[in-house]
PDB file of N, CA and C in Angstrom:
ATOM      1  N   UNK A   1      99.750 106.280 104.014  1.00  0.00           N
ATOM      2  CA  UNK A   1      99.212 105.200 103.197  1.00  0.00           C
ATOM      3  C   UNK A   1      97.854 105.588 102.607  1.00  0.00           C
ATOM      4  N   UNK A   2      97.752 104.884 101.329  1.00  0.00           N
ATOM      5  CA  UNK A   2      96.229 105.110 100.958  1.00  0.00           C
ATOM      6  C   UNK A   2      95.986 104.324  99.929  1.00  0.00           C
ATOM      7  N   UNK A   3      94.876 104.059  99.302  1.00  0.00           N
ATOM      8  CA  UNK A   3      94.507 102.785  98.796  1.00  0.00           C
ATOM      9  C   UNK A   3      92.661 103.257  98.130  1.00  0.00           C
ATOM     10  N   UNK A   4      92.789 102.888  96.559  1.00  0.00           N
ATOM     11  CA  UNK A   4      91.313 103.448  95.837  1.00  0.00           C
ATOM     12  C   UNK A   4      91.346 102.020  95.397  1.00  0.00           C
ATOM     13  N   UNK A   5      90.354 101.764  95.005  1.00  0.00           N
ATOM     14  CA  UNK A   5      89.488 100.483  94.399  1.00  0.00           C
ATOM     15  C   UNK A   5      88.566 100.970  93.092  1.00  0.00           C
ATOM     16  N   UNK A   6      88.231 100.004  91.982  1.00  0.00           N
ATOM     17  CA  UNK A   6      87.313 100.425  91.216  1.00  0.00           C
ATOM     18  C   UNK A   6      86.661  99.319  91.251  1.00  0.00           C
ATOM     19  N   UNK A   7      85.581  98.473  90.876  1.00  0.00           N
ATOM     20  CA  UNK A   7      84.973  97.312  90.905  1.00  0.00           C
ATOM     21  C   UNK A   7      84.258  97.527  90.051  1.00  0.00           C
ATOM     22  N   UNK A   8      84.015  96.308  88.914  1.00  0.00           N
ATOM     23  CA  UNK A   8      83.403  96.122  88.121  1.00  0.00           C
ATOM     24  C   UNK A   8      82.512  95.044  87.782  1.00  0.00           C
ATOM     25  N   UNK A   9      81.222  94.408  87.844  1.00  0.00           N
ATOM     26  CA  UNK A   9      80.567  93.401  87.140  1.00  0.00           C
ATOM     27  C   UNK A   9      79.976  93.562  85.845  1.00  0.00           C
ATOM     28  N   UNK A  10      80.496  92.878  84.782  1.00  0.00           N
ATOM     29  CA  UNK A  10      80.185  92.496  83.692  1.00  0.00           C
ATOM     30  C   UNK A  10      79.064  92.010  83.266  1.00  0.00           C
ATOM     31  N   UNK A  11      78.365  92.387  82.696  1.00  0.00           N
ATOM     32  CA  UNK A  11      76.998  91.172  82.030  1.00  0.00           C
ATOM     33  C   UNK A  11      77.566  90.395  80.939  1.00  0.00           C
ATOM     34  N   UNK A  12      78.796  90.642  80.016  1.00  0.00           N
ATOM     35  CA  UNK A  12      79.275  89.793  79.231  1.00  0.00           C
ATOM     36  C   UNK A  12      80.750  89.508  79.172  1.00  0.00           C
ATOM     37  N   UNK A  13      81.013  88.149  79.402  1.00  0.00           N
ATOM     38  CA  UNK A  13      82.922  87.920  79.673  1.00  0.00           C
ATOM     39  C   UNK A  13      83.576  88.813  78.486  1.00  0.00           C
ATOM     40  N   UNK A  14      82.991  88.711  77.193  1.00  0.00           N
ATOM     41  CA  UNK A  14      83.837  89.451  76.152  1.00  0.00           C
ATOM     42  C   UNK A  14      84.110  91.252  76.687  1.00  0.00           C
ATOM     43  N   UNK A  15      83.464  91.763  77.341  1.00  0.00           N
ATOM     44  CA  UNK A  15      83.719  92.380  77.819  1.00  0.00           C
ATOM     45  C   UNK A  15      85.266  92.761  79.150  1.00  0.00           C
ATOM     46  N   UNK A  16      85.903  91.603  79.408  1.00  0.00           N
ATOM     47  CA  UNK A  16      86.754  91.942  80.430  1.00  0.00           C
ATOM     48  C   UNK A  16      87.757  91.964  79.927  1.00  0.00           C
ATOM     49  N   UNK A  17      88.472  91.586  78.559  1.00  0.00           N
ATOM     50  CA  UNK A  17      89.933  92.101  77.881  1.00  0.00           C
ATOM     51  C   UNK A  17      89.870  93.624  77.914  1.00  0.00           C
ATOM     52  N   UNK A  18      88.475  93.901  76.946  1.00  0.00           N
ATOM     53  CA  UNK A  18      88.712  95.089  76.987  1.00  0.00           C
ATOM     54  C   UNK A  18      88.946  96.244  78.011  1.00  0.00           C
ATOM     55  N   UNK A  19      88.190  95.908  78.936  1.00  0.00           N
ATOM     56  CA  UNK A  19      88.036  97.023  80.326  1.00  0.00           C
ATOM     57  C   UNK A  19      89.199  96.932  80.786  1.00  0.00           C
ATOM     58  N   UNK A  20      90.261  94.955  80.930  1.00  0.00           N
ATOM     59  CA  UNK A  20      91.393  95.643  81.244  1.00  0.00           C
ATOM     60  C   UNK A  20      92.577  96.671  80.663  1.00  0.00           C
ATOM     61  N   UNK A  21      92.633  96.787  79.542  1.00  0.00           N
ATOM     62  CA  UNK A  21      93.279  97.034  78.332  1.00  0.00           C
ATOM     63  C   UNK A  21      92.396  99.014  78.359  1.00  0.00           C
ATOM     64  N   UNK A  22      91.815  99.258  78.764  1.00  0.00           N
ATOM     65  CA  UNK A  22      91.207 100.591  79.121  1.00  0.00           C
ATOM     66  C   UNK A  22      91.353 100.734  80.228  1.00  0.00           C
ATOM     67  N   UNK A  23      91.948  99.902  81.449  1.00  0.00           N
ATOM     68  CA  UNK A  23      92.277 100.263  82.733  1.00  0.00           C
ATOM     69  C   UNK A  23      93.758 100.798  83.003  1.00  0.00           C
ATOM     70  N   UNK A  24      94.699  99.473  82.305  1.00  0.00           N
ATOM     71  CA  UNK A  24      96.196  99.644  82.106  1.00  0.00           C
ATOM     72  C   UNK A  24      96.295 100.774  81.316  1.00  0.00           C
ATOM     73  N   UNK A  25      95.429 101.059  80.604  1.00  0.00           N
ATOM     74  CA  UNK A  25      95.412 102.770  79.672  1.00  0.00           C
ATOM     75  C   UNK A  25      95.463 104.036  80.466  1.00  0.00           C
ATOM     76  N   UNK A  26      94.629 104.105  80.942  1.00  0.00           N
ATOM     77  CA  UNK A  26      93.840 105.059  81.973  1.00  0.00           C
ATOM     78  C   UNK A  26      95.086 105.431  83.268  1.00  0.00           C
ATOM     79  N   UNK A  27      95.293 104.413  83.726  1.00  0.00           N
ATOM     80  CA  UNK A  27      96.531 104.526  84.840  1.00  0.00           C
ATOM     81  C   UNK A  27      97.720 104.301  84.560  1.00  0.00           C
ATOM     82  N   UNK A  28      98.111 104.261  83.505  1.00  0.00           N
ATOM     83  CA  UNK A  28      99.691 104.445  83.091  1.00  0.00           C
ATOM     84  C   UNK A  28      99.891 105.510  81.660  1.00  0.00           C
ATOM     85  N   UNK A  29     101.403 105.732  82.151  1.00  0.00           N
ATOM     86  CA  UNK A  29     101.685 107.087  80.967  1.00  0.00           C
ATOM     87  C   UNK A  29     102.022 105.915  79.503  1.00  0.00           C
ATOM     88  N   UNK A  30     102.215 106.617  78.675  1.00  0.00           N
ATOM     89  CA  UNK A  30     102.829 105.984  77.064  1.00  0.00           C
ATOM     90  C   UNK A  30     103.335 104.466  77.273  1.00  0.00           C
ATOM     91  N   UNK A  31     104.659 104.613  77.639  1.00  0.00           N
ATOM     92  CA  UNK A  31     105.684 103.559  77.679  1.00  0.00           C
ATOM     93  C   UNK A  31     105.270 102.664  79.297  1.00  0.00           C
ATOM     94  N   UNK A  32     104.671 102.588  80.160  1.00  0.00           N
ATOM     95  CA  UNK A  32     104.408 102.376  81.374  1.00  0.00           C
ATOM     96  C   UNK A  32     103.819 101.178  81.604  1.00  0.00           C
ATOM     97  N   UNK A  33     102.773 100.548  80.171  1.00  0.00           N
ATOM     98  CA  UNK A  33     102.016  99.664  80.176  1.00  0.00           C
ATOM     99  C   UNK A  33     102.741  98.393  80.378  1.00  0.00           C
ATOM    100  N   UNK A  34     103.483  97.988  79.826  1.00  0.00           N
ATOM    101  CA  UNK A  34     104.439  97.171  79.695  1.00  0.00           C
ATOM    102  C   UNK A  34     105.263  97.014  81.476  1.00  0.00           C
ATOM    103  N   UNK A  35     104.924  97.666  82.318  1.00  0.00           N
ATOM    104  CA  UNK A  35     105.375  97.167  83.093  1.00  0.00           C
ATOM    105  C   UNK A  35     104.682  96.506  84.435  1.00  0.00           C
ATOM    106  N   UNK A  36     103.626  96.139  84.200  1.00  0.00           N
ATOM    107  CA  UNK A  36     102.404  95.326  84.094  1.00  0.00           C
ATOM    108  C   UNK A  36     102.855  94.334  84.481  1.00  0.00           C
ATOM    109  N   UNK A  37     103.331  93.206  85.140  1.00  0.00           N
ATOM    110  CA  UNK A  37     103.502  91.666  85.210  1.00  0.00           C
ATOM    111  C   UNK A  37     102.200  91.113  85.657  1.00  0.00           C
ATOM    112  N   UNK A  38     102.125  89.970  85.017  1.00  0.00           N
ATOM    113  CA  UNK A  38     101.162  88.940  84.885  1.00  0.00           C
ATOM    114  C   UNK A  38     101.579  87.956  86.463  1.00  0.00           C
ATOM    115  N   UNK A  39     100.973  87.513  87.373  1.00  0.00           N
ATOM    116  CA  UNK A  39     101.234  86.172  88.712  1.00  0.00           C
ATOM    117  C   UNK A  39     100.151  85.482  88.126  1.00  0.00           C
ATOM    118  N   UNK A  40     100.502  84.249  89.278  1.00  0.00           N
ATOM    119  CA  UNK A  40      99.841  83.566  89.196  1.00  0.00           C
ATOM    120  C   UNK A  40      98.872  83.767  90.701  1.00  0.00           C
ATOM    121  N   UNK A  41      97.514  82.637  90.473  1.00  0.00           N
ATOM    122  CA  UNK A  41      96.997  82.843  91.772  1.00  0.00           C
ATOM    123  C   UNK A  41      95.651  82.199  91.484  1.00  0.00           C
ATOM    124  N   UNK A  42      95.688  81.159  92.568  1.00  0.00           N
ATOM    125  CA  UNK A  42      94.609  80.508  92.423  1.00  0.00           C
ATOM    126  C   UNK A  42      93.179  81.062  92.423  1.00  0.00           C
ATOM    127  N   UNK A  43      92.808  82.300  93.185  1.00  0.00           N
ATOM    128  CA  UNK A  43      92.101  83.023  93.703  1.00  0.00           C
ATOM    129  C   UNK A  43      91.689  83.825  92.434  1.00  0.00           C
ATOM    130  N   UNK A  44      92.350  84.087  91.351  1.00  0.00           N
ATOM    131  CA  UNK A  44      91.811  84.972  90.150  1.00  0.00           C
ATOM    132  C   UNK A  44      92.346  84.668  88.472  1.00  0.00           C
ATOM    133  N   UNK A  45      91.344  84.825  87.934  1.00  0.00           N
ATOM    134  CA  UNK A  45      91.306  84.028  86.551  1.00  0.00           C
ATOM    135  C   UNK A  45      92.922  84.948  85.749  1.00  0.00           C
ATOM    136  N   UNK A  46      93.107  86.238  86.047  1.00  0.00           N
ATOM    137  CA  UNK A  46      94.330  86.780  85.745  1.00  0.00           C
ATOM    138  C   UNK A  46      94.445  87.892  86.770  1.00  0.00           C
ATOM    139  N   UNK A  47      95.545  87.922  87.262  1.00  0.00           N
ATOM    140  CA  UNK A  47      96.388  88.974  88.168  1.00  0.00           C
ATOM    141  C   UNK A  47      97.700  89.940  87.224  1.00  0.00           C
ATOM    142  N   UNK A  48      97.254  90.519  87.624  1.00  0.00           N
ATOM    143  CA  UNK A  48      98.407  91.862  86.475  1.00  0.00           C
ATOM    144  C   UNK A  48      98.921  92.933  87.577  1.00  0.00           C
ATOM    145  N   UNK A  49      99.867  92.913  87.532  1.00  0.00           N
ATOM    146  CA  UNK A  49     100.996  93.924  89.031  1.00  0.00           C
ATOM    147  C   UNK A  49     101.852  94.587  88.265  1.00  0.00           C
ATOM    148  N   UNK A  50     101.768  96.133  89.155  1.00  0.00           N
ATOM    149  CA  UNK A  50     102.912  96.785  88.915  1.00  0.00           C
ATOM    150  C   UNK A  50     103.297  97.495  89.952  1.00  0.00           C
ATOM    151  N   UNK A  51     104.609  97.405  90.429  1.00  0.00           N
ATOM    152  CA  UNK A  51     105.013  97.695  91.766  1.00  0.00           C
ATOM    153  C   UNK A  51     106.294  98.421  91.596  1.00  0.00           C
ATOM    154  N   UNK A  52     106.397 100.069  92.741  1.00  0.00           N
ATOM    155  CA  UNK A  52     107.368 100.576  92.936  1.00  0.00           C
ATOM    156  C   UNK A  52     107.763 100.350  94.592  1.00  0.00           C
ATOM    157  N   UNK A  53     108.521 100.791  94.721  1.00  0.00           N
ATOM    158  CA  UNK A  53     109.046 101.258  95.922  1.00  0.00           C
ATOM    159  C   UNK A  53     107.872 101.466  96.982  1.00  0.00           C
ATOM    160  N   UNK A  54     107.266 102.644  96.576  1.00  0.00           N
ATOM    161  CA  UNK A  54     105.660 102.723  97.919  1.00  0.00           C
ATOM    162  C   UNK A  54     104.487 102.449  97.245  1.00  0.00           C
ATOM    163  N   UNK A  55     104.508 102.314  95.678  1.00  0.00           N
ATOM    164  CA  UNK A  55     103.121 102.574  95.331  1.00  0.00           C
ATOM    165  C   UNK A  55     103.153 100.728  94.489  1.00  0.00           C
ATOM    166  N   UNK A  56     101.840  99.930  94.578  1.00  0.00           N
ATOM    167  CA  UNK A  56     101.465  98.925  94.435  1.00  0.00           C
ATOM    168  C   UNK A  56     100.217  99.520  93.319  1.00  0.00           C
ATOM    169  N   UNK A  57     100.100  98.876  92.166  1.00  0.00           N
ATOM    170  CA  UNK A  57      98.710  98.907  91.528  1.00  0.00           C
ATOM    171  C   UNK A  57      98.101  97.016  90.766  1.00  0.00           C
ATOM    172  N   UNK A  58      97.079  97.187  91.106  1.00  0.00           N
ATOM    173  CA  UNK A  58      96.717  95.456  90.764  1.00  0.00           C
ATOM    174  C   UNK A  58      95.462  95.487  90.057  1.00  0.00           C
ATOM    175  N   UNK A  59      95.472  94.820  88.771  1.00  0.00           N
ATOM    176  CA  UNK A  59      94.291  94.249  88.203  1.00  0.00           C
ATOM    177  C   UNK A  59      93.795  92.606  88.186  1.00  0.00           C
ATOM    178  N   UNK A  60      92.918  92.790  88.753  1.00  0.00           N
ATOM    179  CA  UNK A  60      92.423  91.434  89.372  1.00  0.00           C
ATOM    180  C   UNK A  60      90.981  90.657  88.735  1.00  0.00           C
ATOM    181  N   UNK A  61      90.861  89.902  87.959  1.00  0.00           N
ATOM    182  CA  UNK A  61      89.246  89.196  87.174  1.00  0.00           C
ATOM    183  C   UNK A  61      89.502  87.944  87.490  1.00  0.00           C
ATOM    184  N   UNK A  62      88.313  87.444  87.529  1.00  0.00           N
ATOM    185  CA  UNK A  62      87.691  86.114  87.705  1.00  0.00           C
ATOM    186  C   UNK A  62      85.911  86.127  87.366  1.00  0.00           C
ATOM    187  N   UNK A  63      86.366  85.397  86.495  1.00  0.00           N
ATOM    188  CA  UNK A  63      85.100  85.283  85.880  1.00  0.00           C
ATOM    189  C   UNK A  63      84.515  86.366  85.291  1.00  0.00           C
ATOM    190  N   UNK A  64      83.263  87.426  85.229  1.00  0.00           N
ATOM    191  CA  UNK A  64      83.194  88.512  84.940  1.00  0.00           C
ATOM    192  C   UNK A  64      83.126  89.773  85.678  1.00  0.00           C
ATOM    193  N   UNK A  65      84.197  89.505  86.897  1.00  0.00           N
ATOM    194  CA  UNK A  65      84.019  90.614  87.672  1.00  0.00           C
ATOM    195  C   UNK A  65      85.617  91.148  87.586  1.00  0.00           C
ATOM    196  N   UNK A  66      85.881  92.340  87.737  1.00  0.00           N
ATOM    197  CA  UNK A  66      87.289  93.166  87.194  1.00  0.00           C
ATOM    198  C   UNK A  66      87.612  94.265  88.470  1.00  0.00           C
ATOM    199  N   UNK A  67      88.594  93.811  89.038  1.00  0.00           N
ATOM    200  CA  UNK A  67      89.008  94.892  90.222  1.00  0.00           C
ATOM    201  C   UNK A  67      90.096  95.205  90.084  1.00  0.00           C
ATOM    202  N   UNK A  68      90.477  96.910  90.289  1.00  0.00           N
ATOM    203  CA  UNK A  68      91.391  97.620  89.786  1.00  0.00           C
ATOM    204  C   UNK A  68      91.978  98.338  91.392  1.00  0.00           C
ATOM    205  N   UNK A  69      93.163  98.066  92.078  1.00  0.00           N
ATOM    206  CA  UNK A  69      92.999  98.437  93.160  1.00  0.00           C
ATOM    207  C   UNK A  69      94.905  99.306  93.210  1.00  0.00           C
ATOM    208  N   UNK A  70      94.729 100.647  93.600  1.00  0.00           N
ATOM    209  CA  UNK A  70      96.499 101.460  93.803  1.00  0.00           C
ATOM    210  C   UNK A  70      96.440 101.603  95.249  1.00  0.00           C
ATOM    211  N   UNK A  71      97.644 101.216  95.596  1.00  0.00           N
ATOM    212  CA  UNK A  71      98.079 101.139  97.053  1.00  0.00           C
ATOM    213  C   UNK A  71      98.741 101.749  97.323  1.00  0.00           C
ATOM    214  N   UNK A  72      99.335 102.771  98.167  1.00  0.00           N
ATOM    215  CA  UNK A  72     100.757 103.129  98.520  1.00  0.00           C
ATOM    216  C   UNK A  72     100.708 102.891 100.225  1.00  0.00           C
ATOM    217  N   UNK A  73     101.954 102.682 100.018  1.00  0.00           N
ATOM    218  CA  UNK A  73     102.261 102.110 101.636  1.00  0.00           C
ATOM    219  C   UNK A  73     103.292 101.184 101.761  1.00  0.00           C
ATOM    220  N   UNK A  74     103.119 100.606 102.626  1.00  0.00           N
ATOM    221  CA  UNK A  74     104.416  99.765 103.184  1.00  0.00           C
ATOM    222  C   UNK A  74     103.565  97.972 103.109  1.00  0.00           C
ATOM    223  N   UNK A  75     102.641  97.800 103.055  1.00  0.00           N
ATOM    224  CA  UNK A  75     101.641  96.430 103.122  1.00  0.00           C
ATOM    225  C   UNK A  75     102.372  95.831 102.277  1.00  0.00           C
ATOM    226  N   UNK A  76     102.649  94.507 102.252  1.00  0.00           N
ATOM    227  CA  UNK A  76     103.089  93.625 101.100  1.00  0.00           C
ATOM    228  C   UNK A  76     102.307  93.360 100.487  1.00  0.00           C
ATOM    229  N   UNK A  77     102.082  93.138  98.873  1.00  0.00           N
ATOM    230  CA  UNK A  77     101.375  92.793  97.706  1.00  0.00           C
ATOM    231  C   UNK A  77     101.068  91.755  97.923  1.00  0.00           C
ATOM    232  N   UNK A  78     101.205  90.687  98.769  1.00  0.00           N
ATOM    233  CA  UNK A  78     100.529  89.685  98.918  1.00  0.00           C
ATOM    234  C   UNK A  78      99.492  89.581 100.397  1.00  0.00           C
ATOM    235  N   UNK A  79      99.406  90.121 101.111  1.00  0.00           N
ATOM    236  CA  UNK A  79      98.094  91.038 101.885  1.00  0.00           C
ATOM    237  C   UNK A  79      97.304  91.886 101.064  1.00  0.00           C
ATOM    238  N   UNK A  80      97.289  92.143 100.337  1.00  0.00           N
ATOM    239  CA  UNK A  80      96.663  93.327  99.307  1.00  0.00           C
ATOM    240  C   UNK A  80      96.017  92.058  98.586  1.00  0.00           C
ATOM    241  N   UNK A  81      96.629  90.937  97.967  1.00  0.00           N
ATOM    242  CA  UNK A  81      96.050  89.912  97.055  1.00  0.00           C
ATOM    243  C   UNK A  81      95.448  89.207  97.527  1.00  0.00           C
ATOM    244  N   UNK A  82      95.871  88.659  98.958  1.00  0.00           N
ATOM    245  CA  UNK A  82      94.780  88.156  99.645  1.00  0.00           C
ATOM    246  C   UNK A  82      93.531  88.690  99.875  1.00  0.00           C
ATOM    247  N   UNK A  83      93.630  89.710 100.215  1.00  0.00           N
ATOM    248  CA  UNK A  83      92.637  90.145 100.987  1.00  0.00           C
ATOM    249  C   UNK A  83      91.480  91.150  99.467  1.00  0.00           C
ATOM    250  N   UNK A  84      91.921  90.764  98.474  1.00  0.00           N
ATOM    251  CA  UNK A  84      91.064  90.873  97.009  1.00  0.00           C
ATOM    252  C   UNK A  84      90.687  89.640  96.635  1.00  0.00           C
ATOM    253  N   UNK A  85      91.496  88.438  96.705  1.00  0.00           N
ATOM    254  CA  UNK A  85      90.801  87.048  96.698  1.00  0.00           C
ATOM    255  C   UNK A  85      89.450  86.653  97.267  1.00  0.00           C
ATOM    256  N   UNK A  86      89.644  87.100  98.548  1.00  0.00           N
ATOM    257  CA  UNK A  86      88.496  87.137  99.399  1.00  0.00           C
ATOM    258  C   UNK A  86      87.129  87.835  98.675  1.00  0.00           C
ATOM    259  N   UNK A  87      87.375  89.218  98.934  1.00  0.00           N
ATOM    260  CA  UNK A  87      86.796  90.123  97.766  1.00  0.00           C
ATOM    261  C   UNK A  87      85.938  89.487  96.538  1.00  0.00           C
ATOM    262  N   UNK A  88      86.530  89.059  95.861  1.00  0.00           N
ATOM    263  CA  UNK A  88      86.265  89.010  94.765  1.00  0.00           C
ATOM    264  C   UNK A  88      85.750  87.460  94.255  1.00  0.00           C
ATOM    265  N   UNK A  89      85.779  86.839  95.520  1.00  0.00           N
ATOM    266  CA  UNK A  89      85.500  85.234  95.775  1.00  0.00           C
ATOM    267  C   UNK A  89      83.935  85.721  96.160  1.00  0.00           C
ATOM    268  N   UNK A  90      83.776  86.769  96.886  1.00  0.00           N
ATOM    269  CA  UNK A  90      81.939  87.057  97.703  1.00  0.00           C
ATOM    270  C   UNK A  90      81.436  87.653  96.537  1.00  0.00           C
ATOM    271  N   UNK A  91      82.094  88.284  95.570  1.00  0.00           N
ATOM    272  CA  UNK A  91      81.247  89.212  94.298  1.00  0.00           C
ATOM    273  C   UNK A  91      81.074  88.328  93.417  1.00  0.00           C
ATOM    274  N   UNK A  92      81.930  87.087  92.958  1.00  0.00           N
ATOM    275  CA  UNK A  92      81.262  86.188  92.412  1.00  0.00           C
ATOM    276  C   UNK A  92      80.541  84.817  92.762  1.00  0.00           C
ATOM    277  N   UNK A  93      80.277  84.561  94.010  1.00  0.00           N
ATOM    278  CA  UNK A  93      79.683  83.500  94.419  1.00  0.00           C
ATOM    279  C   UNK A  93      77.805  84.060  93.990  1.00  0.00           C
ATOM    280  N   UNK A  94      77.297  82.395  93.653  1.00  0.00           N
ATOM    281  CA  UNK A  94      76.247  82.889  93.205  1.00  0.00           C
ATOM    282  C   UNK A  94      75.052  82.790  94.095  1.00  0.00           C
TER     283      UNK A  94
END
């Protein structure tokens, strides 16, 4: 198993389409982007998943903070989301 993180705070919201849209770039080939699904989740302003067999990758914002996190392993994607909710609930509390 193994698991990287990137974390980001913003000084301006117009800033977080783009970074995601340069993240989904960055970590996927040509045709790959598109397989991206959008959840829902109370915990983050947009959640974006793409999931194989061992490998999990998640883009996660709320408000102006942007977390980019690849998993491989056996953990379910919803331990992984929880436990970025949390996360990302302490990076934006003020």
């Amino acid at each position: 198993p193994g698991i990287s993180a990137e974390i980001y705070r913003l000084s301006f919201h117009s800033l977080v389409a783009p970074l995601v849209d340069d993240l989904i770039t960055e970590h996927t080939f040509d045709d790959e982007a598109e397989l991206f699904t959008e959840r829902e989740h109370d915990g983050f302003d947009q959640l974006l998943m793409r999931q194989s067999d061992q490998n999990k990758e998640f883009i996660f914002v709320k408000e102006q903070v942007v977390m980019y996190i690849d998993y491989s392993g056996k953990v379910e994607a919803d331990v992984i989301i929880g436990n970025a909710a949390e996360k990302i609930r302490l990076l934006t509390e003020n």
